[in-house]
Protein backbone atom coordinates (compact mmCIF):
# COMPACT_ATOMS: atom_id res chain seq x y z
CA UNK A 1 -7.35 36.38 90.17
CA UNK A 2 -5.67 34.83 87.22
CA UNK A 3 -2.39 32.60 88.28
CA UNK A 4 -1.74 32.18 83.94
CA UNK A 5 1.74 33.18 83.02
CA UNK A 6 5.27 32.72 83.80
CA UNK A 7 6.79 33.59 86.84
CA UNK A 8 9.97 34.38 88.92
CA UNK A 9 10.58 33.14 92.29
CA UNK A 10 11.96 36.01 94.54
CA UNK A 11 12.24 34.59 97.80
CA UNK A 12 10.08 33.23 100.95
CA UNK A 13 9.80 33.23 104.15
CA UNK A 14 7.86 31.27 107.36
CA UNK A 15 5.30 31.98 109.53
CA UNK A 16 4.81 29.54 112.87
CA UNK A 17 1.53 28.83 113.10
CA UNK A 18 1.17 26.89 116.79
CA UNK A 19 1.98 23.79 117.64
CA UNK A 20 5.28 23.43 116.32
CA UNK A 21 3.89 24.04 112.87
CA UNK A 22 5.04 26.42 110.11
CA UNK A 23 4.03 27.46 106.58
CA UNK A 24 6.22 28.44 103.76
CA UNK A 25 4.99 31.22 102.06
CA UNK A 26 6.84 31.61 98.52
CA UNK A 27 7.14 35.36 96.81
CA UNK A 28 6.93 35.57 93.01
CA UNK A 29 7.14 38.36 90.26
CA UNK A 30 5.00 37.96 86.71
CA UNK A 31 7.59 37.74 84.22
CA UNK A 32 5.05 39.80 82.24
CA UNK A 33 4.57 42.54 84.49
CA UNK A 34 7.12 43.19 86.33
CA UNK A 35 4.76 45.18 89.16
CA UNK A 36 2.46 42.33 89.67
CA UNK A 37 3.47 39.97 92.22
CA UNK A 38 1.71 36.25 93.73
CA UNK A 39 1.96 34.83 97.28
CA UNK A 40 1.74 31.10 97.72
CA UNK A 41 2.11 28.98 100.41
CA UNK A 42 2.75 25.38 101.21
CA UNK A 43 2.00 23.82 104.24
CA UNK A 44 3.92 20.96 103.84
CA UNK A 45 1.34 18.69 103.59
CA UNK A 46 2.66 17.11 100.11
CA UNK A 47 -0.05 19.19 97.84
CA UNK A 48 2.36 21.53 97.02
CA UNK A 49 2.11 25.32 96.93
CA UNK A 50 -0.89 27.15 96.61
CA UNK A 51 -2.30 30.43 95.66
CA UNK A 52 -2.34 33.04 99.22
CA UNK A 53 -2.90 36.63 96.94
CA UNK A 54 -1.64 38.83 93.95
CA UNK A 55 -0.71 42.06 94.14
CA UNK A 56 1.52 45.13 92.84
CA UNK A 57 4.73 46.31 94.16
CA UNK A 58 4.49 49.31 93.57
CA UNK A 59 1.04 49.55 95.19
CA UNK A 60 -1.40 50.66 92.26
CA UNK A 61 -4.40 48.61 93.69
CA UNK A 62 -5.69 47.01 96.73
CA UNK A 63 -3.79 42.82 97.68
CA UNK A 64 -6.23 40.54 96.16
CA UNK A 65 -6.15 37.86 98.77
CA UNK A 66 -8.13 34.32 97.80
CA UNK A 67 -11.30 34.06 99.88
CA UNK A 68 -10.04 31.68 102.79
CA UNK A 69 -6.73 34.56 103.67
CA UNK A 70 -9.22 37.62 103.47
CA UNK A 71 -9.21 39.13 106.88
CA UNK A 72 -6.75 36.25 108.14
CA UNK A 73 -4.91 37.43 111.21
CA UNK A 74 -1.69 36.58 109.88
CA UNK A 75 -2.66 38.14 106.51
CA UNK A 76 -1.38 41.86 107.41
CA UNK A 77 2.32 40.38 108.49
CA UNK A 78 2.29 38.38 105.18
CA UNK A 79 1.86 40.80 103.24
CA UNK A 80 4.28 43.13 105.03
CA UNK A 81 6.97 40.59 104.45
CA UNK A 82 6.20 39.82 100.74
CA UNK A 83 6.26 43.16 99.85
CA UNK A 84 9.65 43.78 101.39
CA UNK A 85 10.95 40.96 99.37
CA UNK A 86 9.47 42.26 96.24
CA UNK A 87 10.64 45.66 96.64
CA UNK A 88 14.38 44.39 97.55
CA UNK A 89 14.17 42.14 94.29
């Protein structure tokens, strides 16, 4: 799952995640192929945004999610909403 490349930021979104705590997750489209798309996140924690998952909008191939979001419970709803920004975009 290469993150190489330029990229466009389309939009974002938050998820509460308990506590009073929410993460930012961050929707961009490869400026070199316009169908592939990255989710990153930043939990505000000062490290800055990270890698969540790539995938194509159109869907041409499975959401390649980075090991610690595979099978998160909050993954299905992420990707639901990143999509929707992508396709809007």
């Amino acid at each position: 799952m290469a993150e190489a490349g330029s990229w466009t930021h389309l939009g974002g979104f938050t998820r509460d995640i308990g506590m009073g705590a929410r993460i930012r997750f961050l929707v961009e489209r490869s400026t070199d192929d316009h169908a592939r798309h990255r989710i990153r996140c930043d939990e505000g924690l000062g490290n800055g945004p990270y890698l969540v998952a790539v995938f194509t909008e159109p869907s041409t191939a499975a959401i390649e999610w980075r090991p610690a979001w595979h099978g998160d419970r909050m993954s299905p709803a992420v990707e639901t909403d990143a999509r929707a920004i992508a396709r809007r975009s």
